[in-house]
Protein backbone atom coordinates (compact mmCIF):
# COMPACT_ATOMS: atom_id res chain seq x y z
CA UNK A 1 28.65 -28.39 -37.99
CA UNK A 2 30.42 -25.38 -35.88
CA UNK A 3 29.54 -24.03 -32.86
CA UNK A 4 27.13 -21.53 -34.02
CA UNK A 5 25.26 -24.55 -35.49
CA UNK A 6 25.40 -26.52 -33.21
CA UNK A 7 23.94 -23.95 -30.54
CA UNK A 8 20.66 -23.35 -32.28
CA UNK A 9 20.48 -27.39 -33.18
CA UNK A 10 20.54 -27.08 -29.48
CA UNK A 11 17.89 -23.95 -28.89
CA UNK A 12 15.69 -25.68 -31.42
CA UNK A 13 15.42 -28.99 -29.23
CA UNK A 14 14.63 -27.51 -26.57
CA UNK A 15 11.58 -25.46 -28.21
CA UNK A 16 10.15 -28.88 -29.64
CA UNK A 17 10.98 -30.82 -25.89
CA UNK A 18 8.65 -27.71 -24.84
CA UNK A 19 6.12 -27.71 -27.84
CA UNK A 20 4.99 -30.88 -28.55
CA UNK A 21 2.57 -32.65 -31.43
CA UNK A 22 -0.90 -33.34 -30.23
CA UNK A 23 -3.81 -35.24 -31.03
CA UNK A 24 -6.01 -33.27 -33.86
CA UNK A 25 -2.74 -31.63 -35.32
CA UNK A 26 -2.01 -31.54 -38.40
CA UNK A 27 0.28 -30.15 -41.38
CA UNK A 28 -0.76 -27.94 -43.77
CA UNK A 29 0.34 -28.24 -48.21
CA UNK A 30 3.69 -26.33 -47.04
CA UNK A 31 4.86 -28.99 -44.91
CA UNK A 32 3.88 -26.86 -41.48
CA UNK A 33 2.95 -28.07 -38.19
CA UNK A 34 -0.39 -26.29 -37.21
CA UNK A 35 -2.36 -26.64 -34.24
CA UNK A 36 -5.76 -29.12 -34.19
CA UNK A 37 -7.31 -26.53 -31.57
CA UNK A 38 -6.50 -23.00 -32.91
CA UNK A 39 -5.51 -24.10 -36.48
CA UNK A 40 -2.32 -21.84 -35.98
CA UNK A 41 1.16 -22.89 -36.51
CA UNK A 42 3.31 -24.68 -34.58
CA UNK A 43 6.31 -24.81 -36.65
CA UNK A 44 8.04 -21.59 -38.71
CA UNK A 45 10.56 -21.83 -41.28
CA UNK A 46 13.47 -19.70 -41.21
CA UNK A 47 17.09 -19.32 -42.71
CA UNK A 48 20.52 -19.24 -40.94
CA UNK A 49 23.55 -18.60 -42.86
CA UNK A 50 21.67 -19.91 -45.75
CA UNK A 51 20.68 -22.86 -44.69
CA UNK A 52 16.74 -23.48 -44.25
CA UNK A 53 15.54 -24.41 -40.69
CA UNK A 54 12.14 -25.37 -39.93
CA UNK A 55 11.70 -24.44 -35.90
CA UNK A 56 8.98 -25.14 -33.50
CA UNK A 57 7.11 -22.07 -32.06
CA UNK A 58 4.22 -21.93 -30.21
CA UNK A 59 0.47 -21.53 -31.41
CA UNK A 60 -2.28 -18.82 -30.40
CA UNK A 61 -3.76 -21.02 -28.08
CA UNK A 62 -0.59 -21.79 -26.46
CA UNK A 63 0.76 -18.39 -26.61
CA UNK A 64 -2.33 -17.19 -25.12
CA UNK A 65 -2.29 -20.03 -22.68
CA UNK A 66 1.30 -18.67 -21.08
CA UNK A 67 0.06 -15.10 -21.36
CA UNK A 68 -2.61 -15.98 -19.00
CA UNK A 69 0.05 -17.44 -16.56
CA UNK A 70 2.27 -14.82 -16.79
CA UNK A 71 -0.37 -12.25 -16.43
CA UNK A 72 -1.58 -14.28 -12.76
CA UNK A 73 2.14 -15.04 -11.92
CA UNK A 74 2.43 -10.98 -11.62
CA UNK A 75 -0.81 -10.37 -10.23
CA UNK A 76 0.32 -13.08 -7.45
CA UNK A 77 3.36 -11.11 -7.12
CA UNK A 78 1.48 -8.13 -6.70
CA UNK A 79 -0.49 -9.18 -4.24
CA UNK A 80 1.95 -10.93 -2.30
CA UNK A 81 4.06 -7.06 -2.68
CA UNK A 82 0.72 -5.01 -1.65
CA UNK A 83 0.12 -7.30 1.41
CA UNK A 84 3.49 -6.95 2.40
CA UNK A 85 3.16 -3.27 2.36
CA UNK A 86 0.12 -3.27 4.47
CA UNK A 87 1.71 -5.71 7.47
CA UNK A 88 4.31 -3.09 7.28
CA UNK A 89 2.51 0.12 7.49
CA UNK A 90 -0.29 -1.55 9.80
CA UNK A 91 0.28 -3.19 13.02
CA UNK A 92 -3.20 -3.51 13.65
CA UNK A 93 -4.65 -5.85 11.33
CA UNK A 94 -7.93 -4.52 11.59
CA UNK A 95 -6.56 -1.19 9.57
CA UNK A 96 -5.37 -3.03 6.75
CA UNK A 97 -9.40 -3.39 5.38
CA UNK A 98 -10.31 0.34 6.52
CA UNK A 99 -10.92 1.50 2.93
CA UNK A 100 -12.78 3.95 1.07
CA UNK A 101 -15.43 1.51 0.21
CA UNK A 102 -16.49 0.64 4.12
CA UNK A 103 -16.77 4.35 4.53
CA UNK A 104 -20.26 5.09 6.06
CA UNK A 105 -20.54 8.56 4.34
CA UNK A 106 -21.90 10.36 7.45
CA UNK A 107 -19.06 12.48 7.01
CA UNK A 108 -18.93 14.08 3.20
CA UNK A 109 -16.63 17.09 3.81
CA UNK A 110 -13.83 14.85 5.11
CA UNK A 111 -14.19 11.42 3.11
CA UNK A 112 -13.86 14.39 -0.08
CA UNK A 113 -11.01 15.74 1.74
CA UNK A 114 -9.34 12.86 2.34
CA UNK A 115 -10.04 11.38 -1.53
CA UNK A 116 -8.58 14.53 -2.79
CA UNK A 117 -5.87 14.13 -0.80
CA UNK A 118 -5.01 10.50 -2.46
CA UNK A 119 -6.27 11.43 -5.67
CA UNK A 120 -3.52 14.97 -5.46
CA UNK A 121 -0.70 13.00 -3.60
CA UNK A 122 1.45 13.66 -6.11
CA UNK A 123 1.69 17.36 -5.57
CA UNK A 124 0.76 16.76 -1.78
CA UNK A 125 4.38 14.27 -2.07
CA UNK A 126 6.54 17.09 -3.78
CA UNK A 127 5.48 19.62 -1.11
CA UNK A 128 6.07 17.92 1.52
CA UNK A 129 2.45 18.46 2.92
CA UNK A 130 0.62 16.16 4.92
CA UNK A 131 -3.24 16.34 7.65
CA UNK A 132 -3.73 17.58 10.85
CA UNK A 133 -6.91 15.97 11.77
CA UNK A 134 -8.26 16.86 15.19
CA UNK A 135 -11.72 16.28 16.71
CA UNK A 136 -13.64 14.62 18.68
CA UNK A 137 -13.10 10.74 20.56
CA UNK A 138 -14.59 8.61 17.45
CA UNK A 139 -15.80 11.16 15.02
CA UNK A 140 -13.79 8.86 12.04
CA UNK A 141 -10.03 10.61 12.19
CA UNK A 142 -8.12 7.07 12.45
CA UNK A 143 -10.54 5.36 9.98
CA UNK A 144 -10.25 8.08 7.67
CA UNK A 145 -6.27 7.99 7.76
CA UNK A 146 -6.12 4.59 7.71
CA UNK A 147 -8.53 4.97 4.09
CA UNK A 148 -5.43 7.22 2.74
CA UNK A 149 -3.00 4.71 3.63
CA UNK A 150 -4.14 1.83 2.01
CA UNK A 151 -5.18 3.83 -1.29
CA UNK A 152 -1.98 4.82 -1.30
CA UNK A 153 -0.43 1.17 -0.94
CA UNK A 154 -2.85 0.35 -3.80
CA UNK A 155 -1.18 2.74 -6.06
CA UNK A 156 2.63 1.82 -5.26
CA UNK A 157 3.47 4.39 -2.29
CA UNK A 158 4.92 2.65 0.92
CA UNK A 159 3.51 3.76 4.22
CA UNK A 160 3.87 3.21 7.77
CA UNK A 161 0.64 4.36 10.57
CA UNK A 162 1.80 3.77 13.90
CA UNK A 163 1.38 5.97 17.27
CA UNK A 164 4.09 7.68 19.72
CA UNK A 165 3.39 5.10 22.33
CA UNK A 166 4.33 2.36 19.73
CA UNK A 167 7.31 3.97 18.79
CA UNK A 168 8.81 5.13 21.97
CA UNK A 169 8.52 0.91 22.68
CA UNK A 170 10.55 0.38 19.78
CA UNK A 171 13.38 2.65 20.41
CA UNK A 172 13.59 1.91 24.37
CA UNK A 173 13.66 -1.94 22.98
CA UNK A 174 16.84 -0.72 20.78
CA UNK A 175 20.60 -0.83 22.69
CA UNK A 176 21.77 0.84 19.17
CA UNK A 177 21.00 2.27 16.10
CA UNK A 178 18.13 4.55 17.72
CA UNK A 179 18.88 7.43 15.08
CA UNK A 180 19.13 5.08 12.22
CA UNK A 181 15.35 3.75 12.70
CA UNK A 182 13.87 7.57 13.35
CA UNK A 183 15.76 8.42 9.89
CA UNK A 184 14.31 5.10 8.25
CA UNK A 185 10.78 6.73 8.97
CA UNK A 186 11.34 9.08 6.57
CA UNK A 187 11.85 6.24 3.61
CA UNK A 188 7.91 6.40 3.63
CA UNK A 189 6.10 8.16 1.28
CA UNK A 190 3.70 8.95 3.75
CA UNK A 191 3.85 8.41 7.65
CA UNK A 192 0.57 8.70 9.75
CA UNK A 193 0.70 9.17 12.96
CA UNK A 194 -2.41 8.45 15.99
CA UNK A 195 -3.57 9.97 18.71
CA UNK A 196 -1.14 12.50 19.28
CA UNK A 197 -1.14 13.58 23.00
CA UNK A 198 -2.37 10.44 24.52
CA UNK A 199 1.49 9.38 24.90
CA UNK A 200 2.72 10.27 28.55
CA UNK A 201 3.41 13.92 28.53
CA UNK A 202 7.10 13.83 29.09
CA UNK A 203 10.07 15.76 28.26
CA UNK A 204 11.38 12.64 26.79
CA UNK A 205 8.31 11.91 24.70
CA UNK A 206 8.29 15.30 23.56
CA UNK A 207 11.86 15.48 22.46
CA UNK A 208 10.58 11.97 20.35
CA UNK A 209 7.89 13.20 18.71
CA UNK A 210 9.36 16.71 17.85
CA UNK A 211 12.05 14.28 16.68
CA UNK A 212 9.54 12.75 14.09
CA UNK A 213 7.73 15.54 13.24
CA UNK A 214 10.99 17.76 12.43
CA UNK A 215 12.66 14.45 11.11
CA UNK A 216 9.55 14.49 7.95
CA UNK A 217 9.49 18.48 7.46
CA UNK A 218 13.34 18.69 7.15
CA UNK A 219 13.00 15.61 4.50
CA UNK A 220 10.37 17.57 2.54
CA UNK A 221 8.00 14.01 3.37
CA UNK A 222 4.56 15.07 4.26
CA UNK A 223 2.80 13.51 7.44
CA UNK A 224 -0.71 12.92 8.33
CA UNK A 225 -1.22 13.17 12.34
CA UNK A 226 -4.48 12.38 14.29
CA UNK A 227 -5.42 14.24 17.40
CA UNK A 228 -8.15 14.48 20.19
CA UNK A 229 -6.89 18.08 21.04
CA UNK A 230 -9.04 21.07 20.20
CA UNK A 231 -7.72 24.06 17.50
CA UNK A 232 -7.39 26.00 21.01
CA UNK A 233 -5.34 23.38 22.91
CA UNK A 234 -3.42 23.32 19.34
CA UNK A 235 -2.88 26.67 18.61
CA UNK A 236 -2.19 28.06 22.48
CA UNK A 237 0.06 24.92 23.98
CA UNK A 238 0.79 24.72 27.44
CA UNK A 239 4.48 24.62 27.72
CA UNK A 240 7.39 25.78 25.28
CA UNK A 241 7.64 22.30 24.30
CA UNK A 242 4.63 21.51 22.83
CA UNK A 243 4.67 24.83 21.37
CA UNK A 244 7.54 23.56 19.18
CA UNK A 245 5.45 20.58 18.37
CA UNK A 246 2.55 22.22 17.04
CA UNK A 247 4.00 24.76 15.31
CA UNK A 248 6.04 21.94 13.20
CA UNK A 249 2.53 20.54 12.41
CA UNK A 250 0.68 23.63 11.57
CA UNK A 251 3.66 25.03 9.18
CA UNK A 252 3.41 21.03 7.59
CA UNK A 253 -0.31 20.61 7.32
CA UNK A 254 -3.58 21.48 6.63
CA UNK A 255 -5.62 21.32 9.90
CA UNK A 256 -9.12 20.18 9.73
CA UNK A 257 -11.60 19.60 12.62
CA UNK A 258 -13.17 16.21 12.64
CA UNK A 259 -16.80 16.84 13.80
CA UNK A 260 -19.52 14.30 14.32
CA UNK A 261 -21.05 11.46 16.44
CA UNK A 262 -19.38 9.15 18.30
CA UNK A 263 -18.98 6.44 16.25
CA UNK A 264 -17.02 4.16 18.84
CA UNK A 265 -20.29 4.64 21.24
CA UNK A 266 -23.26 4.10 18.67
CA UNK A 267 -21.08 0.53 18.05
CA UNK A 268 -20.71 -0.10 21.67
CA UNK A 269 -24.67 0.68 22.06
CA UNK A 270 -25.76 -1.72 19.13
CA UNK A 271 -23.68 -4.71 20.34
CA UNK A 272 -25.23 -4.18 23.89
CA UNK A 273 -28.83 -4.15 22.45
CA UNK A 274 -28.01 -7.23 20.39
CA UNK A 275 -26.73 -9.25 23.59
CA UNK A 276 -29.53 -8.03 25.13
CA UNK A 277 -31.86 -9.69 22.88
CA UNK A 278 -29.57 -12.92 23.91
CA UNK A 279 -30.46 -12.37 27.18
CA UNK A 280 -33.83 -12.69 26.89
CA UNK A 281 -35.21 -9.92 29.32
CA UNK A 282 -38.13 -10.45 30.54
């Protein structure tokens, strides 16, 4: 026997270590192992360099058996990738189940905004073109963004929401390599960012957020930015500064006033009317 022999003597032990004979199997007129439960075969003849081999293989049911448990091994994996993704572009956990499907539809004209948004990314993605959602305290801005985010996760695109505040506590934090995290912001397919303007109104924050902003239009990566500010306080800034902020944003996205209740009240309301029915007033 040579080598070449030898090594699929080898290969062939292995299979039938793997596949074994089980009660209810059975062999057919040929001489073939098949399978008591499918009534497929377990064994397959073949020829090497003449010589006739009869090899184990495995049977429907088998076969279908390890397709299963491939098929949850990668949908495990998947998971375990998209949840990953999520504790990465959320550091509020509450964000990471803020999804289309929780969506209270009070709002049509920006939940079909913000599903055309997903649905276009693509395009969006290649243009570089991102949100500028301003409005009102709890009209459904961060809920809505955070909706994009995690659709997008679903489909594969990394993402990161965060806030000024929460990134200016980062970067003081850092003794080095201050540029090197601003440029990895731009690794994301899409960045959100928060409440703009309710950082401390600083030349230093500015100069941070104008990095940001100028960091994702230079890149051609589009951004999606939340905001309490008016169009006015938007369009007609206070300082030079700010000016230079804005007019990064405008030139990058699509602005779109937020309008609507206060969510964030009617919540507060509800939870005091329920502990007042704990209370027992009499």
């Amino acid at each position: 026997m040579n080598q070449f022999e030898a090594a699929l003597d080898g290969v062939a032990r292995q299979a039938e270590a793997r596949i074994k004979c089980e009660e209810g199997d059975f062999f057919n007129d040929e001489g073939i192992l098949l399978c008591g439960k499918c009534r497929t075969p377990k064994q397959v003849k073949i020829e090497i360099l003449g010589v006739p081999k009869t090899v184990m293989c495995l049977c429907k049911c088998e076969q279908d058996k390890r397709d299963a448990e491939e098929r949850e091994w990668k949908e495990k994996q998947e998971a375990m990738k998209l949840a990953n993704r999520r504790e990465i572009c959320f550091s509020d956990h509450r964000l990471r189940g803020w999804t289309f499907d929780k969506d209270d539809g009070k709002n049509e004209k920006l939940t079909m905004l913000a599903k055309n948004y997903v649905e276009n990314f693509k395009q969006f993605r290649q243009e570089g073109r991102g949100l500028l959602l301003f409005g009102g305290v709890g009209s459904g801005k961060t809920f809505i963004s955070a909706c994009i985010a995690n659709a997008l996760i679903d489909m594969g695109y990394p993402c990161m929401m965060t806030n000024f505040s929460r990134l200016t506590n980062t970067l003081n934090g850092m003794f080095e390599g201050r540029q090197e995290y601003l440029d990895s912001l731009n690794e994301f397919s899409l960045l959100v960012i928060d409440d703009l303007a309710a950082e401390r109104n600083t030349e230093y924050m500015d100069e941070i957020v104008y990095s940001v902003t100028d960091g994702r239009c230079r890149a051609g990566k589009p951004l999606i930015v939340t905001t309490n500010l008016t169009k006015e306080e938007l369009s007609r800034p206070s300082d030079v500064r700010k000016q230079r902020i804005y007019s990064r944003l405008f030139e990058m996205c699509y602005p779109f006033c937020v309008e609507g209740v206060d969510r964030r009240e009617q919540k507060l309301e509800a939870s005091y009317a329920e502990m007042e029915k704990l209370f027992d007033w009499r």
